[in-house]
PDB file of N, CA and C in Angstrom:
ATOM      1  N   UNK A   1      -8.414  27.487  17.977  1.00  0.00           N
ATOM      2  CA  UNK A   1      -7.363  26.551  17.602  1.00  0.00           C
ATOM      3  C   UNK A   1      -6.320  26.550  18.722  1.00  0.00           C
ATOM      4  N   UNK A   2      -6.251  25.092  19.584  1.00  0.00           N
ATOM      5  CA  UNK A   2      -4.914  25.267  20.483  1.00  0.00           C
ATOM      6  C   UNK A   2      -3.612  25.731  19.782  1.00  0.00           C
ATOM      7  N   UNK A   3      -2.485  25.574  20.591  1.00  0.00           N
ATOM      8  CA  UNK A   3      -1.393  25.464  20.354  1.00  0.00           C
ATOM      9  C   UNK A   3      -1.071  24.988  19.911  1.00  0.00           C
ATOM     10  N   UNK A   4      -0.996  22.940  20.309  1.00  0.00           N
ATOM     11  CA  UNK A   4      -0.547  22.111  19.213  1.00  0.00           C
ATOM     12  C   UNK A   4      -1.436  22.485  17.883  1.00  0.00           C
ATOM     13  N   UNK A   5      -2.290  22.207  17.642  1.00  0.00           N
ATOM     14  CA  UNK A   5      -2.864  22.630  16.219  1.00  0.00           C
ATOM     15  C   UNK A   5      -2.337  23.491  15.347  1.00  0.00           C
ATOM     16  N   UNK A   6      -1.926  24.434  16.134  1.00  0.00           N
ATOM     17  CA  UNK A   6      -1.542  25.775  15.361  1.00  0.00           C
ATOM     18  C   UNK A   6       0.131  25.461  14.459  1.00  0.00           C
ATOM     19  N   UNK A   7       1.248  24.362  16.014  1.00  0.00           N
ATOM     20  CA  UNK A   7       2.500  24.267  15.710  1.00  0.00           C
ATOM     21  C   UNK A   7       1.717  23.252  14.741  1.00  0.00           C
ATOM     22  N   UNK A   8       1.421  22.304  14.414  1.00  0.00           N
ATOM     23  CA  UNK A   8       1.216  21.306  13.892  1.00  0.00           C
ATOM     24  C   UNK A   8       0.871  21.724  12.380  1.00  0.00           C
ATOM     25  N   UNK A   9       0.061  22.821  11.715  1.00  0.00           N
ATOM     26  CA  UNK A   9      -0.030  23.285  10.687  1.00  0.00           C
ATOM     27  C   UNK A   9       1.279  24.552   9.916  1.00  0.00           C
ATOM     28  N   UNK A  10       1.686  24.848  11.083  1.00  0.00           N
ATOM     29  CA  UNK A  10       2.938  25.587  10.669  1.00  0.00           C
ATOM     30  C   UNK A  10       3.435  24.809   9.915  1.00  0.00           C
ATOM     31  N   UNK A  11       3.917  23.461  10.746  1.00  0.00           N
ATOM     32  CA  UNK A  11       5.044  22.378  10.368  1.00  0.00           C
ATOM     33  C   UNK A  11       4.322  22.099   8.657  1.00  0.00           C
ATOM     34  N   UNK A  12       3.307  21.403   8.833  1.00  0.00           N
ATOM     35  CA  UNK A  12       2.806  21.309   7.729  1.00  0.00           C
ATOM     36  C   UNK A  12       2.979  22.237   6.442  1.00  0.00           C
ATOM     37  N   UNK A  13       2.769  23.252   6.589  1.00  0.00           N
ATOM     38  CA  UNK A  13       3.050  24.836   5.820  1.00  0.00           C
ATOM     39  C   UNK A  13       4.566  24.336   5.376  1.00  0.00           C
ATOM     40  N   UNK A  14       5.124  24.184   6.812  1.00  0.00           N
ATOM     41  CA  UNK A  14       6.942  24.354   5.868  1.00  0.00           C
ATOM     42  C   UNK A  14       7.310  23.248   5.559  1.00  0.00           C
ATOM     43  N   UNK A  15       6.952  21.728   5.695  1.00  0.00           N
ATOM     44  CA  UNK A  15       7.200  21.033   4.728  1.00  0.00           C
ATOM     45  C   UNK A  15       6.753  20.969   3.632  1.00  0.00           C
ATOM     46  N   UNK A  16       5.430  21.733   2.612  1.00  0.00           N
ATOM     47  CA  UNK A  16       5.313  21.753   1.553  1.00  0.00           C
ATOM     48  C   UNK A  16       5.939  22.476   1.065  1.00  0.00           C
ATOM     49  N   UNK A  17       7.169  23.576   1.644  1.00  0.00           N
ATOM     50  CA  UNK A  17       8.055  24.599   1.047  1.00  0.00           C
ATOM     51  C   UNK A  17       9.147  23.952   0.867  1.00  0.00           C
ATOM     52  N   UNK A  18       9.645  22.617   1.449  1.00  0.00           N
ATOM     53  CA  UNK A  18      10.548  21.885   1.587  1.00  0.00           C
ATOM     54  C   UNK A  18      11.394  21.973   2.860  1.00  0.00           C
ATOM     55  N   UNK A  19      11.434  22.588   3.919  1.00  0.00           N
ATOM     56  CA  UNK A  19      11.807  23.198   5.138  1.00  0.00           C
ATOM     57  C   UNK A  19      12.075  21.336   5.586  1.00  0.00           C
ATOM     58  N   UNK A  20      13.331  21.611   6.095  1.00  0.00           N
ATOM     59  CA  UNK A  20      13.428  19.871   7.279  1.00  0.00           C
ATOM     60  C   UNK A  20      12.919  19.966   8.156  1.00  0.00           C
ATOM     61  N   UNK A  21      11.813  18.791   8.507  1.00  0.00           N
ATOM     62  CA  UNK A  21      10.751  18.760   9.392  1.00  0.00           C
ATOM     63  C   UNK A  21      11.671  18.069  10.656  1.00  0.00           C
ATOM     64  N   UNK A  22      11.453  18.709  11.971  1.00  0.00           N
ATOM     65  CA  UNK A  22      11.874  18.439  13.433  1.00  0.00           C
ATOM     66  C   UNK A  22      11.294  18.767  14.446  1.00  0.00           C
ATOM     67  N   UNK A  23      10.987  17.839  15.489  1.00  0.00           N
ATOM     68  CA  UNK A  23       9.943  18.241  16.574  1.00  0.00           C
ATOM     69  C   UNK A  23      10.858  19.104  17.389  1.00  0.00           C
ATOM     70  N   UNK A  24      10.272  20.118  18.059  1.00  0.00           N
ATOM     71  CA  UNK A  24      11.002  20.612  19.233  1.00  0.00           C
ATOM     72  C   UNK A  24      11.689  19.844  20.439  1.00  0.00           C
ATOM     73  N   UNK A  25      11.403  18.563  20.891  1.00  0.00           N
ATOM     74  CA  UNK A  25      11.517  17.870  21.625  1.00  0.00           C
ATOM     75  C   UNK A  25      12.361  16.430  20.732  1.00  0.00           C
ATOM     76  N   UNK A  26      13.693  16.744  20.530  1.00  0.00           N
ATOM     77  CA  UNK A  26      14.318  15.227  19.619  1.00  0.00           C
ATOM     78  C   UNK A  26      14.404  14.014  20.712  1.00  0.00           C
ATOM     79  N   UNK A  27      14.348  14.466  22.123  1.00  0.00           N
ATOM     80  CA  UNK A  27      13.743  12.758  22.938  1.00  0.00           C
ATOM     81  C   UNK A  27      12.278  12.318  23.411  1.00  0.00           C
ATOM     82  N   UNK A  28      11.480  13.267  22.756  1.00  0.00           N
ATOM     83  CA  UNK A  28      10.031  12.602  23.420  1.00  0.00           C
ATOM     84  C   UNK A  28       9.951  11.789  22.489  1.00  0.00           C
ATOM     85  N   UNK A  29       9.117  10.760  23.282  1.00  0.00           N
ATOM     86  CA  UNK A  29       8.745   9.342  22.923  1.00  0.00           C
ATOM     87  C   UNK A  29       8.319   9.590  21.028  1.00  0.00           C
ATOM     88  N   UNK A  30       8.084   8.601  20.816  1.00  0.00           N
ATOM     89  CA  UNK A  30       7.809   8.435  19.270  1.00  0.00           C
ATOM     90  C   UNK A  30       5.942   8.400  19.225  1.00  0.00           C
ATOM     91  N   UNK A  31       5.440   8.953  18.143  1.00  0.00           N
ATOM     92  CA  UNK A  31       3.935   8.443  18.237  1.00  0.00           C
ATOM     93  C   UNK A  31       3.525   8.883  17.270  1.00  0.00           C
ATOM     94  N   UNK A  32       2.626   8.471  16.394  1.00  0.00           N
ATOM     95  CA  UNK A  32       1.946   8.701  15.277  1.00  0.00           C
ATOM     96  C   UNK A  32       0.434   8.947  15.260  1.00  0.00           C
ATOM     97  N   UNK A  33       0.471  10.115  14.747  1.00  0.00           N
ATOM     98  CA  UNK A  33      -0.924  10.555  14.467  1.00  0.00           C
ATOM     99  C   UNK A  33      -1.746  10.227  13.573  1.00  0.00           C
ATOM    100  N   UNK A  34      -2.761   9.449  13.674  1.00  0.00           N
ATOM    101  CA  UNK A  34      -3.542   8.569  12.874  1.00  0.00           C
ATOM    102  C   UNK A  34      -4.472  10.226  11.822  1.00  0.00           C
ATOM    103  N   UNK A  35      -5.027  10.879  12.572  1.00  0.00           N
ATOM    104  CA  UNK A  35      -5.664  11.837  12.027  1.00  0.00           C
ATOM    105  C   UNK A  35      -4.887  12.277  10.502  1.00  0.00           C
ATOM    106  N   UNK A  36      -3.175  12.856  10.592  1.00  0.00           N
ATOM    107  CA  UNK A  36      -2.810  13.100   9.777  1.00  0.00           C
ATOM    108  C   UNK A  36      -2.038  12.560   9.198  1.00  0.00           C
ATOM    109  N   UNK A  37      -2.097  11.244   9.819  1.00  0.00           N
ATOM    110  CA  UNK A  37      -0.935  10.294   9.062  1.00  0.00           C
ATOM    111  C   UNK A  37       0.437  10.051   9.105  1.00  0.00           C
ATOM    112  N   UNK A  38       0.929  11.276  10.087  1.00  0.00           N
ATOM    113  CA  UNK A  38       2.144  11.701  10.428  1.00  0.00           C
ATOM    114  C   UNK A  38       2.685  10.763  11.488  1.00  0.00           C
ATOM    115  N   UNK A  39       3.896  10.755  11.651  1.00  0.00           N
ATOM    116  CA  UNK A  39       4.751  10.081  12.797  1.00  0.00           C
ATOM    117  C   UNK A  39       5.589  10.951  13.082  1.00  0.00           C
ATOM    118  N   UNK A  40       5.280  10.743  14.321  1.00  0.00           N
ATOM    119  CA  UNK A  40       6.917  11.761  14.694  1.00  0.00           C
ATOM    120  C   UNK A  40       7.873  10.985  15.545  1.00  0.00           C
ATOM    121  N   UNK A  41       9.259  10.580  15.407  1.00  0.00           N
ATOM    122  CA  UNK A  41      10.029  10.024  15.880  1.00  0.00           C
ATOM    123  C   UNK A  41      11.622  10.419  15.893  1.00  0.00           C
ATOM    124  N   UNK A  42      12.183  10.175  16.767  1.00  0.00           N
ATOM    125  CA  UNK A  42      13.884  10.824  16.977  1.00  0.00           C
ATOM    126  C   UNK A  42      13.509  12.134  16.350  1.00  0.00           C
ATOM    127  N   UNK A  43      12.547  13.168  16.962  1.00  0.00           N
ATOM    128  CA  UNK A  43      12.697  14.819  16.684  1.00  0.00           C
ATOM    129  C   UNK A  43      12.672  14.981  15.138  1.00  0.00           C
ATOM    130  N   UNK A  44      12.057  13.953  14.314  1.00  0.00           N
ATOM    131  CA  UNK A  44      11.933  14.006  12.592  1.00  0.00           C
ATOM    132  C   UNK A  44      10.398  13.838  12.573  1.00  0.00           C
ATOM    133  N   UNK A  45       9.767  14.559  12.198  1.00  0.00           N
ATOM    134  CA  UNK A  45       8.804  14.450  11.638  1.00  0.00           C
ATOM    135  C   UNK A  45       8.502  13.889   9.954  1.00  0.00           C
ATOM    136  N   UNK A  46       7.488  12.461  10.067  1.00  0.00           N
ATOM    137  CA  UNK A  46       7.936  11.571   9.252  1.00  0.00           C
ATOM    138  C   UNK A  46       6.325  12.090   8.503  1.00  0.00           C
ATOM    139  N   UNK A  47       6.469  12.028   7.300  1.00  0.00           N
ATOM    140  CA  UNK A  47       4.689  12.470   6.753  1.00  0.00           C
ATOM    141  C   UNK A  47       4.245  11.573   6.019  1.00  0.00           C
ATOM    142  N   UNK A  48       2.831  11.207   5.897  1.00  0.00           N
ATOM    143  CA  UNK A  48       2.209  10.596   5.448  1.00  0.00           C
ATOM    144  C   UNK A  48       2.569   9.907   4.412  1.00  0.00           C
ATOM    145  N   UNK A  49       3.270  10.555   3.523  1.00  0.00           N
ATOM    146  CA  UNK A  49       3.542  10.481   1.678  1.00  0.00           C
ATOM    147  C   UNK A  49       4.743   9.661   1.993  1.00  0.00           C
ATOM    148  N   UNK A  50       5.937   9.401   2.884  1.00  0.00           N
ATOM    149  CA  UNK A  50       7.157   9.378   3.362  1.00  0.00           C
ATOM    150  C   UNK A  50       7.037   8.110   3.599  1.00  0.00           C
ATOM    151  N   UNK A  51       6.000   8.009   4.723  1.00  0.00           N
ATOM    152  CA  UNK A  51       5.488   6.430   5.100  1.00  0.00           C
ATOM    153  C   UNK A  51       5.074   5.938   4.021  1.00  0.00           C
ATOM    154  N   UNK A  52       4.011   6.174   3.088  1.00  0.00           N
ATOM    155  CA  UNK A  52       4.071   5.644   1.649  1.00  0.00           C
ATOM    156  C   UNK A  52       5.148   5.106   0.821  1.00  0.00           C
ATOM    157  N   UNK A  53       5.588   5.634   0.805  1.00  0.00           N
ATOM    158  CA  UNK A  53       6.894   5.839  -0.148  1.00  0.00           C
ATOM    159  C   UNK A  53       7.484   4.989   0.817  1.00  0.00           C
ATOM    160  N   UNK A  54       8.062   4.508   1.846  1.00  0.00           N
ATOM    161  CA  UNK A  54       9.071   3.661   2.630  1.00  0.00           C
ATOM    162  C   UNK A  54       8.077   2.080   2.467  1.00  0.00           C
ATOM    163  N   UNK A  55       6.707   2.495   2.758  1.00  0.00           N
ATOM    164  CA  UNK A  55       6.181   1.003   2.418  1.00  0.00           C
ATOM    165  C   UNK A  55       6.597   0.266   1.117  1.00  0.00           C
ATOM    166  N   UNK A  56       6.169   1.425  -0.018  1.00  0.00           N
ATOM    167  CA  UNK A  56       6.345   0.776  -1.599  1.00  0.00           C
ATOM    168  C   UNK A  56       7.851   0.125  -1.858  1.00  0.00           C
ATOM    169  N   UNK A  57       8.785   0.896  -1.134  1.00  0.00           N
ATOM    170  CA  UNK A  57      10.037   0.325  -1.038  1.00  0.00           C
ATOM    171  C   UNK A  57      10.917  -0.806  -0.974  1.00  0.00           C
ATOM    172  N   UNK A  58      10.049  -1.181   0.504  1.00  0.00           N
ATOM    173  CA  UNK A  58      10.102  -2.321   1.265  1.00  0.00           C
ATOM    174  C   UNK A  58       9.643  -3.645   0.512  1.00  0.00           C
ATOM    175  N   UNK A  59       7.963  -3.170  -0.444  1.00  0.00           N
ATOM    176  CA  UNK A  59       7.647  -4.655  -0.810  1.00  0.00           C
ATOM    177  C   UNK A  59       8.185  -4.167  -2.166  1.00  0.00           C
ATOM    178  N   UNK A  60       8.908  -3.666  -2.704  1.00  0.00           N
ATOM    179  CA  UNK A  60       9.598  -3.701  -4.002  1.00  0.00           C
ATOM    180  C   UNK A  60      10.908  -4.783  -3.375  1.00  0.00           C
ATOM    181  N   UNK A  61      12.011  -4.449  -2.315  1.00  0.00           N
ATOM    182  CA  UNK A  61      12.651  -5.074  -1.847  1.00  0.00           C
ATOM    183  C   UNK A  61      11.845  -6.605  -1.204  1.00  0.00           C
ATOM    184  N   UNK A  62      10.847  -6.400  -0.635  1.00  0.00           N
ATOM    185  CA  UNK A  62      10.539  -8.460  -0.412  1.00  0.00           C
ATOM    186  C   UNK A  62      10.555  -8.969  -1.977  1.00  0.00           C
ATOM    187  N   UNK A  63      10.169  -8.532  -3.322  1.00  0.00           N
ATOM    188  CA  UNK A  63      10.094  -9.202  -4.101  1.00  0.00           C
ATOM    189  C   UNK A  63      11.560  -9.404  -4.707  1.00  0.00           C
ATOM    190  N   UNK A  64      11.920  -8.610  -4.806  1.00  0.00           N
ATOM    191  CA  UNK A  64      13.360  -8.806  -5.191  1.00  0.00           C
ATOM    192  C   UNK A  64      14.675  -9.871  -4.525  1.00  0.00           C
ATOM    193  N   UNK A  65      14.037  -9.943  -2.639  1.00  0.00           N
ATOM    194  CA  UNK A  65      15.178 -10.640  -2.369  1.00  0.00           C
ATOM    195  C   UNK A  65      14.452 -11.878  -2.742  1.00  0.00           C
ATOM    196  N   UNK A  66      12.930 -12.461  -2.532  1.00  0.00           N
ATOM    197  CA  UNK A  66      12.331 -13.443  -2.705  1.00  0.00           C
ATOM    198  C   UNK A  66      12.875 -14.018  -4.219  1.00  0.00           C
ATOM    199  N   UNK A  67      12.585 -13.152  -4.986  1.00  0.00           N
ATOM    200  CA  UNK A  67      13.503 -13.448  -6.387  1.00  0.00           C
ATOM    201  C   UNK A  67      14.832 -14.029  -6.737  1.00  0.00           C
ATOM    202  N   UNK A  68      15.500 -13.585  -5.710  1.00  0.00           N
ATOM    203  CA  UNK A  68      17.127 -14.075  -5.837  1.00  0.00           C
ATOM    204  C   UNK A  68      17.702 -15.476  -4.920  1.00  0.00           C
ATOM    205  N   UNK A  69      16.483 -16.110  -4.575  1.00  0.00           N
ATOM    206  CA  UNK A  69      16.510 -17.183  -4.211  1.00  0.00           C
ATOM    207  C   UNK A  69      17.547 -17.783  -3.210  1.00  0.00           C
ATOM    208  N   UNK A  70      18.543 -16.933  -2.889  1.00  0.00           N
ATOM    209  CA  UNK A  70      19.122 -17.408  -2.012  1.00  0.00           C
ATOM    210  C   UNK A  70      18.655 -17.416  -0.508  1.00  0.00           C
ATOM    211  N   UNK A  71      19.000 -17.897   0.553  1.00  0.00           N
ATOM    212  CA  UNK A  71      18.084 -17.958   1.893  1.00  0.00           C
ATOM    213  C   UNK A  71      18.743 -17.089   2.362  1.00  0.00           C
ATOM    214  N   UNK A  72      19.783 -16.425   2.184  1.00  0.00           N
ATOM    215  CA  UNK A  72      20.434 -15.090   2.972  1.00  0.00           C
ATOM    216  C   UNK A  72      19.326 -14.426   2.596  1.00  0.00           C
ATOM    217  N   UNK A  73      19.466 -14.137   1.166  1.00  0.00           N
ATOM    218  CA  UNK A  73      18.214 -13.237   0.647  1.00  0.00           C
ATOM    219  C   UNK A  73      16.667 -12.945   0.653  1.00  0.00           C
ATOM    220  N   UNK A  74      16.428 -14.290   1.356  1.00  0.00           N
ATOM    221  CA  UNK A  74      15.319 -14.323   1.594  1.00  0.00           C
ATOM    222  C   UNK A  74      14.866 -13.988   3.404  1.00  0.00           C
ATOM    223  N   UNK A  75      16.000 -14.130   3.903  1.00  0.00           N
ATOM    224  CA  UNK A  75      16.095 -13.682   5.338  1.00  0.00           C
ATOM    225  C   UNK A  75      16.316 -12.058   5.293  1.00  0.00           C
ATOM    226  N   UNK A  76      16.748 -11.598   4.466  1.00  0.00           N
ATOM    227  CA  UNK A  76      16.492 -10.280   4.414  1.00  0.00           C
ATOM    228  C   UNK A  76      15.331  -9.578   3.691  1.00  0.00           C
ATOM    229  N   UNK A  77      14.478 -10.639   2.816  1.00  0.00           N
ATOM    230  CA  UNK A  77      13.248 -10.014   2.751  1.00  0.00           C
ATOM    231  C   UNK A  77      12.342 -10.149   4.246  1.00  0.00           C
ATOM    232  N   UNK A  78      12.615 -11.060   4.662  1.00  0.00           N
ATOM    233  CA  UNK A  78      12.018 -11.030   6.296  1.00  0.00           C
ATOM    234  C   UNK A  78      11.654 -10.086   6.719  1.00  0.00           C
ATOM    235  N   UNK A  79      12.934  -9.083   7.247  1.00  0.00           N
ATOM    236  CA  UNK A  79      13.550  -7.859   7.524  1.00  0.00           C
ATOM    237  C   UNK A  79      11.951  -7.006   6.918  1.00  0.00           C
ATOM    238  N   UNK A  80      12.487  -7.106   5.823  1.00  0.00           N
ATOM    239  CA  UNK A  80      11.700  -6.259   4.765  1.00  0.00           C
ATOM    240  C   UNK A  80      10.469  -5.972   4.919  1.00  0.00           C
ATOM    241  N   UNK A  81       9.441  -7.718   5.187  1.00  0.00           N
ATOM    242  CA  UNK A  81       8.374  -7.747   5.209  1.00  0.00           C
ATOM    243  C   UNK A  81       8.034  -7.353   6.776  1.00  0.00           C
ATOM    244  N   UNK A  82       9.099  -7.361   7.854  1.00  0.00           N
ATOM    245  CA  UNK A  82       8.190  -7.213   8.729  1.00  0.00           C
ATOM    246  C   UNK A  82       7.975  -5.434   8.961  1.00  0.00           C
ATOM    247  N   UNK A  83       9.051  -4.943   8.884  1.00  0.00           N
ATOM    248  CA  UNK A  83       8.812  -3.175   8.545  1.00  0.00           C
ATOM    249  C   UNK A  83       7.292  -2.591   7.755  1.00  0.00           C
ATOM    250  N   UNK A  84       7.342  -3.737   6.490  1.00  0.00           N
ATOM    251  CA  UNK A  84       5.699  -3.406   5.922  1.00  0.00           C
ATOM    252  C   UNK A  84       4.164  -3.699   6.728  1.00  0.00           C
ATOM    253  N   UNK A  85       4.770  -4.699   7.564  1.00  0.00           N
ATOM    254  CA  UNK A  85       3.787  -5.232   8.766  1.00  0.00           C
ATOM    255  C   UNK A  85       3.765  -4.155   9.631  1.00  0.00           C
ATOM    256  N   UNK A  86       5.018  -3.442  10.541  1.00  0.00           N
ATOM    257  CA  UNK A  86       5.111  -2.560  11.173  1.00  0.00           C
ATOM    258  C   UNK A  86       3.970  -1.420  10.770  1.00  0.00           C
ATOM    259  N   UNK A  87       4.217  -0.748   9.439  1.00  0.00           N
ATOM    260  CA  UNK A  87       3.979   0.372   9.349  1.00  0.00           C
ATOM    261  C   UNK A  87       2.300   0.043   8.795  1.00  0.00           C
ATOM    262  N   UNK A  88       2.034  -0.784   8.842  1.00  0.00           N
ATOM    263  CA  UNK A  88       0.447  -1.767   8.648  1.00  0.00           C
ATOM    264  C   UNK A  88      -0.134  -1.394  10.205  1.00  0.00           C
ATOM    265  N   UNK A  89       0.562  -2.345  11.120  1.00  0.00           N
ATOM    266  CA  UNK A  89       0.145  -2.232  12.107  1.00  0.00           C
ATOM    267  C   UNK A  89       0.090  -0.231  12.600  1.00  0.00           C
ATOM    268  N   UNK A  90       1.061   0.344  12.185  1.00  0.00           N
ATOM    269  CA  UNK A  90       0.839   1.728  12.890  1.00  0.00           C
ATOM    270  C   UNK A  90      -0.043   2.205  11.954  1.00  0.00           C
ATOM    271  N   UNK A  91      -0.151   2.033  10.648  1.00  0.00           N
ATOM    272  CA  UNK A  91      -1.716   2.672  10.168  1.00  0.00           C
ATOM    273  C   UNK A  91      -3.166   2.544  10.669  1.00  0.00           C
ATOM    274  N   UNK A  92      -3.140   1.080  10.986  1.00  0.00           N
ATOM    275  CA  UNK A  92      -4.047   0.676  10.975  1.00  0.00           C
ATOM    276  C   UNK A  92      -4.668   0.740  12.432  1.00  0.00           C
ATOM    277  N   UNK A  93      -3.672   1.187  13.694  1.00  0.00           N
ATOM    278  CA  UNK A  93      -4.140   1.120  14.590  1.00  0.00           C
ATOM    279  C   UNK A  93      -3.892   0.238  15.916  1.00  0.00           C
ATOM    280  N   UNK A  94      -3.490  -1.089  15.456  1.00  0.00           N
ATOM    281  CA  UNK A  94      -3.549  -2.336  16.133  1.00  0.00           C
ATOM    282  C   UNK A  94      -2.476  -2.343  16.923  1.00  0.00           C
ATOM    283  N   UNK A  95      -3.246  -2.760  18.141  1.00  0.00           N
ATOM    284  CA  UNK A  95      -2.326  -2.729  19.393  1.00  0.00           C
ATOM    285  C   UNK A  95      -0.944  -3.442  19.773  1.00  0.00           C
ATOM    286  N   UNK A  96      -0.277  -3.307  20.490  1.00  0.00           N
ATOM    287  CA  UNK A  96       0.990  -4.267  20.543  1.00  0.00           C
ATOM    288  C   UNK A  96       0.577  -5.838  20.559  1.00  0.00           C
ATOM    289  N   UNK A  97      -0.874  -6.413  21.152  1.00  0.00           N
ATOM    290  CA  UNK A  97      -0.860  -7.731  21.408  1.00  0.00           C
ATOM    291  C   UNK A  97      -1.587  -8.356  20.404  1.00  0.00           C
ATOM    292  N   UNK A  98      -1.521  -7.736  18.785  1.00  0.00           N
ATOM    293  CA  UNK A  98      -2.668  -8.061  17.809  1.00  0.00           C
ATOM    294  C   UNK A  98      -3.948  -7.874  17.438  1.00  0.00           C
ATOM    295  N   UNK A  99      -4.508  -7.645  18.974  1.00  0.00           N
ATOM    296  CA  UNK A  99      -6.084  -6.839  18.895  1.00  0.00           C
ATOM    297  C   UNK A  99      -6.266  -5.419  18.338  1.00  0.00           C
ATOM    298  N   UNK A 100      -7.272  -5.610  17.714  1.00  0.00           N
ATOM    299  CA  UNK A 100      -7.532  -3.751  17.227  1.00  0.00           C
ATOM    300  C   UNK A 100      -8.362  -3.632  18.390  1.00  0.00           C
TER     301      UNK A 100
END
C-alpha cells in the first residue's frame, strides 16, 4: 500500500469518527476522485455522501424557485440547476468540452 493510499484511508477512518476532513496542502489544485467519490477542494475534503446530499439540495431548490414563479426566482433556479449539472458532469467524468 503506497503512501497516498494509506493517508487516504486514515482520512477516511476519521471522518467516520466525525474528525473535520482537510488536505495537507489547502492550495493544491482541486480534483476529484472518481474511485471514491471524494473531492478534494480549498484543503476540505468533500465525501461522497456530502456531494449527495448537496445534489438533493439543489434540485429540491430548482423546484421550489421554479414554483414561485417569479423570473428572479427562476434565475436563481438556474444557479441551482447548473451546480446539479456541475456535480453530474464531475461524477460522471465528462470533460470540460462535453465529450466523455
Amino acid at each position: 500500500m503506497n503512501d497516498e493510499t494509506k493517508a487516504n484511508l486514515i482520512q477516511q477512518l476519521a471522518l467516520t469518527t466525525g474528525a473535520l476532513a482537510t488536505t495537507a496542502d489547502r492550495f493544491s489544485k482541486s480534483r476529484y476522485n472518481a474511485e471514491t467519490g471524494t473531492l478534494y477542494c480549498n484543503g476540505v475534503v468533500i465525501t461522497r455522501s456530502t456531494i449527495e446530499e448537496a445534489k438533493s439540495y439543489f434540485e429540491k431548490m430548482v423546484s421550489q424557485c421554479n414554483a414561485a414563479g417569479a423570473r428572479e426566482m427562476r434565475d436563481i433556479g438556474t444557479y441551482y440547476q447548473l451546480a446539479i449539472e456541475a456535480i453530474n458532469m464531475m461524477q460522471e467524468g465528462r470533460e470540460k468540452d462535453g465529450q466523455a
